[in-house]
Protein backbone atom coordinates (compact mmCIF):
# COMPACT_ATOMS: atom_id res chain seq x y z
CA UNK A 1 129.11 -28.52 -38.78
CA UNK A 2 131.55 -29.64 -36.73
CA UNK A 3 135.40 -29.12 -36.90
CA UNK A 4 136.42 -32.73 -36.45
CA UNK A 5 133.72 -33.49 -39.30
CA UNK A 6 134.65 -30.92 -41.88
CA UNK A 7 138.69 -32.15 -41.20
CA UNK A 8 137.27 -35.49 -42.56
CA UNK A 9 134.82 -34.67 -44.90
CA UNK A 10 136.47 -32.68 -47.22
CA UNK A 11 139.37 -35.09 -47.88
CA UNK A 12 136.56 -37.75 -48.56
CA UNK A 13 134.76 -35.26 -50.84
CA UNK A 14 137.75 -34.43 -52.80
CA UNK A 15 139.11 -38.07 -53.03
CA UNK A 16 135.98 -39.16 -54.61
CA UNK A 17 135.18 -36.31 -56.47
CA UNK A 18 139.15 -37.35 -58.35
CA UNK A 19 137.99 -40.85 -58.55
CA UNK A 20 134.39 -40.05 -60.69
CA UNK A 21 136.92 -37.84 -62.79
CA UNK A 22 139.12 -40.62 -63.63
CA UNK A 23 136.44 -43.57 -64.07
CA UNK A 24 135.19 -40.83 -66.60
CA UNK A 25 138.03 -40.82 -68.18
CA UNK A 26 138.38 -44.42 -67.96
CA UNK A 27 135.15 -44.75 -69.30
CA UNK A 28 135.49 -42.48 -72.21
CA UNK A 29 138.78 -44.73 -73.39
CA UNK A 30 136.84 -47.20 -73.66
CA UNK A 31 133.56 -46.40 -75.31
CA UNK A 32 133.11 -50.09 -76.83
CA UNK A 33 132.17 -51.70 -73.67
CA UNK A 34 128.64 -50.93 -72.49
CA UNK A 35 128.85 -52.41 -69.06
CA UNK A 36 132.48 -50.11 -67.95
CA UNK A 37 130.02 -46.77 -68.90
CA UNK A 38 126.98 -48.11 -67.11
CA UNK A 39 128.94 -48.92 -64.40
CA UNK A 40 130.57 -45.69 -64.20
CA UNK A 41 126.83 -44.24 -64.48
CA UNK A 42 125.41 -46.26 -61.32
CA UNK A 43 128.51 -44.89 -59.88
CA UNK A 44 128.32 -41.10 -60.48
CA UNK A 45 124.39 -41.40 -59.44
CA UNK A 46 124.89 -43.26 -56.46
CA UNK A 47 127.51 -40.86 -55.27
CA UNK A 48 125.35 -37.96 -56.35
CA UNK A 49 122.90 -39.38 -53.63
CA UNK A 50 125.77 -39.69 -51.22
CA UNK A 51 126.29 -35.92 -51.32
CA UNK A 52 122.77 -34.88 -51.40
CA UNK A 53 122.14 -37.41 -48.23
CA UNK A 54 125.12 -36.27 -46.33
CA UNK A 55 123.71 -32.39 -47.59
CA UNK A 56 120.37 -33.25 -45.55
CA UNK A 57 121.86 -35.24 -42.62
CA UNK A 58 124.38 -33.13 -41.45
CA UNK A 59 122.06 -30.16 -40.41
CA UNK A 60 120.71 -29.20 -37.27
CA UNK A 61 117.61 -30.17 -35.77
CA UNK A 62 115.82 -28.48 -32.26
CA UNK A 63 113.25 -29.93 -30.54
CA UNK A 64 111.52 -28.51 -27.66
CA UNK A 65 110.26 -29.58 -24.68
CA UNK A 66 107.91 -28.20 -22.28
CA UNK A 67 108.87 -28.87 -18.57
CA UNK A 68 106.71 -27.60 -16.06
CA UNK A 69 108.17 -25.93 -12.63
CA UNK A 70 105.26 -24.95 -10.89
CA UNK A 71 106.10 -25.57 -7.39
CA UNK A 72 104.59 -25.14 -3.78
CA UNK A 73 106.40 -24.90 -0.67
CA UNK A 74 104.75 -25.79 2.39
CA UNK A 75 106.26 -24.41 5.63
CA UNK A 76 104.74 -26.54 8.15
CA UNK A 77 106.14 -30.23 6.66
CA UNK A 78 109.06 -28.08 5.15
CA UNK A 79 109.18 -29.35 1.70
CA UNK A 80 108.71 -28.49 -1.98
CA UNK A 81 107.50 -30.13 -4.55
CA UNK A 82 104.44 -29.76 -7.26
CA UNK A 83 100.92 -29.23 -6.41
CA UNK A 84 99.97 -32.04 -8.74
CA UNK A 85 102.30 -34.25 -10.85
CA UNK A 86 100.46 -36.42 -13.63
CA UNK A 87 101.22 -39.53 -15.26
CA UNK A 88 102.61 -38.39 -17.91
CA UNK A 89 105.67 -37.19 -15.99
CA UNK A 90 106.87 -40.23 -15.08
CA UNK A 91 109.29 -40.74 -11.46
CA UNK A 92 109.96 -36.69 -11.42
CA UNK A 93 107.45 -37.05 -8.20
CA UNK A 94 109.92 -39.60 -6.35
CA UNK A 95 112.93 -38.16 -7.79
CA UNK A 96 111.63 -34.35 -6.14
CA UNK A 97 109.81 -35.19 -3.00
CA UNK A 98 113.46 -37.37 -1.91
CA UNK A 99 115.61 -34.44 -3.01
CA UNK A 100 113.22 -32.06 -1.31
CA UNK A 101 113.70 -33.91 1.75
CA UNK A 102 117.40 -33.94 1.61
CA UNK A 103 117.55 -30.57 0.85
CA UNK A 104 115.28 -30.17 4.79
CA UNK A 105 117.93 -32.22 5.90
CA UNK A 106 121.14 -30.62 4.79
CA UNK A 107 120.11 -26.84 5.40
CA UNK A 108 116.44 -26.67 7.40
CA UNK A 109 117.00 -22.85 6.99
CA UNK A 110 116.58 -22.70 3.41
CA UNK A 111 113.16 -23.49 3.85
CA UNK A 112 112.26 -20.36 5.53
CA UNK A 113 110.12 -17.85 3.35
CA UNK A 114 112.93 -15.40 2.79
CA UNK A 115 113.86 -18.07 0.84
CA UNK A 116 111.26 -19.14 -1.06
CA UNK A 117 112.27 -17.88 -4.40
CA UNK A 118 116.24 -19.16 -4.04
CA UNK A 119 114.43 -22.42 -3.14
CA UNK A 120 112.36 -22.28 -6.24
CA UNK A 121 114.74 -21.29 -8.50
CA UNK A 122 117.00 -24.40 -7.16
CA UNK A 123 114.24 -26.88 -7.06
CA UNK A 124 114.38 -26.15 -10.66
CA UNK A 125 117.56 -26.24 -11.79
CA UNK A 126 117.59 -29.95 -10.15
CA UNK A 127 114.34 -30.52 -11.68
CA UNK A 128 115.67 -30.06 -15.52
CA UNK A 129 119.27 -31.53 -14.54
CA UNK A 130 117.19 -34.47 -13.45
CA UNK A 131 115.34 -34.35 -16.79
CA UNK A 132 118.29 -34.58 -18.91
CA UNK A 133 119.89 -37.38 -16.59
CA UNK A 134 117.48 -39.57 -16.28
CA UNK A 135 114.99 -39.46 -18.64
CA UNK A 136 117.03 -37.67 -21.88
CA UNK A 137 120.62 -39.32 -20.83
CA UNK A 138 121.45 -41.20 -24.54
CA UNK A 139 118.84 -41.62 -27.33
CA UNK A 140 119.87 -45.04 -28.07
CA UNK A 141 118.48 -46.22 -24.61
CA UNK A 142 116.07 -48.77 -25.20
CA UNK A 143 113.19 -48.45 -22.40
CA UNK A 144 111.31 -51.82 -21.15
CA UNK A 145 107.99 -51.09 -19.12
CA UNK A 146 107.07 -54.28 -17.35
CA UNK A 147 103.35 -53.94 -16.15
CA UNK A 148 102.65 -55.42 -12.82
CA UNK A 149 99.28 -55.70 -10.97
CA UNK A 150 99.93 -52.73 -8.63
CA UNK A 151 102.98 -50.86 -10.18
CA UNK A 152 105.05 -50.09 -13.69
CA UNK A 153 108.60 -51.40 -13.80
CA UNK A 154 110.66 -49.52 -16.44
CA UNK A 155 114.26 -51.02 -17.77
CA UNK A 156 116.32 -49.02 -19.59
């Protein structure tokens, strides 16, 4: 949990904690009216839940992901990219085939097979920072896909 969390948290936690302690008290000084000790009652359970929901929410989660980096470099167009990218992978083809061509075009040499595995290892590095920036960059993006008759337009 985090710091900033557990600086607010607790407070909360020990202010209500004092306040089900005094509407007991409250309550038990007046034991002649039924509605003050049910109400304290939906109270006390409803803030029971409150702990036991903040007790499940606030733990970690991992999820993992499977990216694939499988990549070919072919000396005679001097470029890298994928032997085969599939649907399911969405623009990583544009978004590697352009930055393999920049990369021809800011340093030719790199493509030289001395270099092969310094290329590789760079091709994915961009390939996962591309992952997170354009296809993981906030969870509350909502994502459009506008089918057309010869292409898929998708809004975030």
């Amino acid at each position: 949990m985090l710091d900033d969390l557990r600086f607010t948290l607790i407070p909360g936690i020990v202010a209500v904690v004092t306040g089900i302690i005094l509407l007991a008290i409250f309550a038990y000084m007046n034991t002649e009216s039924r509605n003050i000790s049910f109400a304290v009652a939906a109270l006390a359970g409803a803030i029971v839940m409150l702990f036991l929901n903040l007790l499940i929410d606030l733990q970690g989660s991992q999820a993992e992901t499977m990216i694939p980096t499988e990549y070919t470099i072919d000396a005679r167009t001097r470029r890298i990219r994928q032997w085969i990218y599939p649907p399911s992978l969405g623009d990583r083809w544009i978004t590697e085939t352009k930055a393999s061509a920049e990369a021809f075009q800011i340093n030719p040499e790199m493509f030289k097979r001395e270099n092969g595995e310094k290329l590789t290892q760079n091709m994915i590095i961009f390939s996962i920072l591309s992952y997170f920036i354009f296809e993981q960059h906030d969870w509350k993006t909502k994502k459009d896909s506008v089918v057309y008759s010869n292409r898929i337009v998708t809004q975030m």
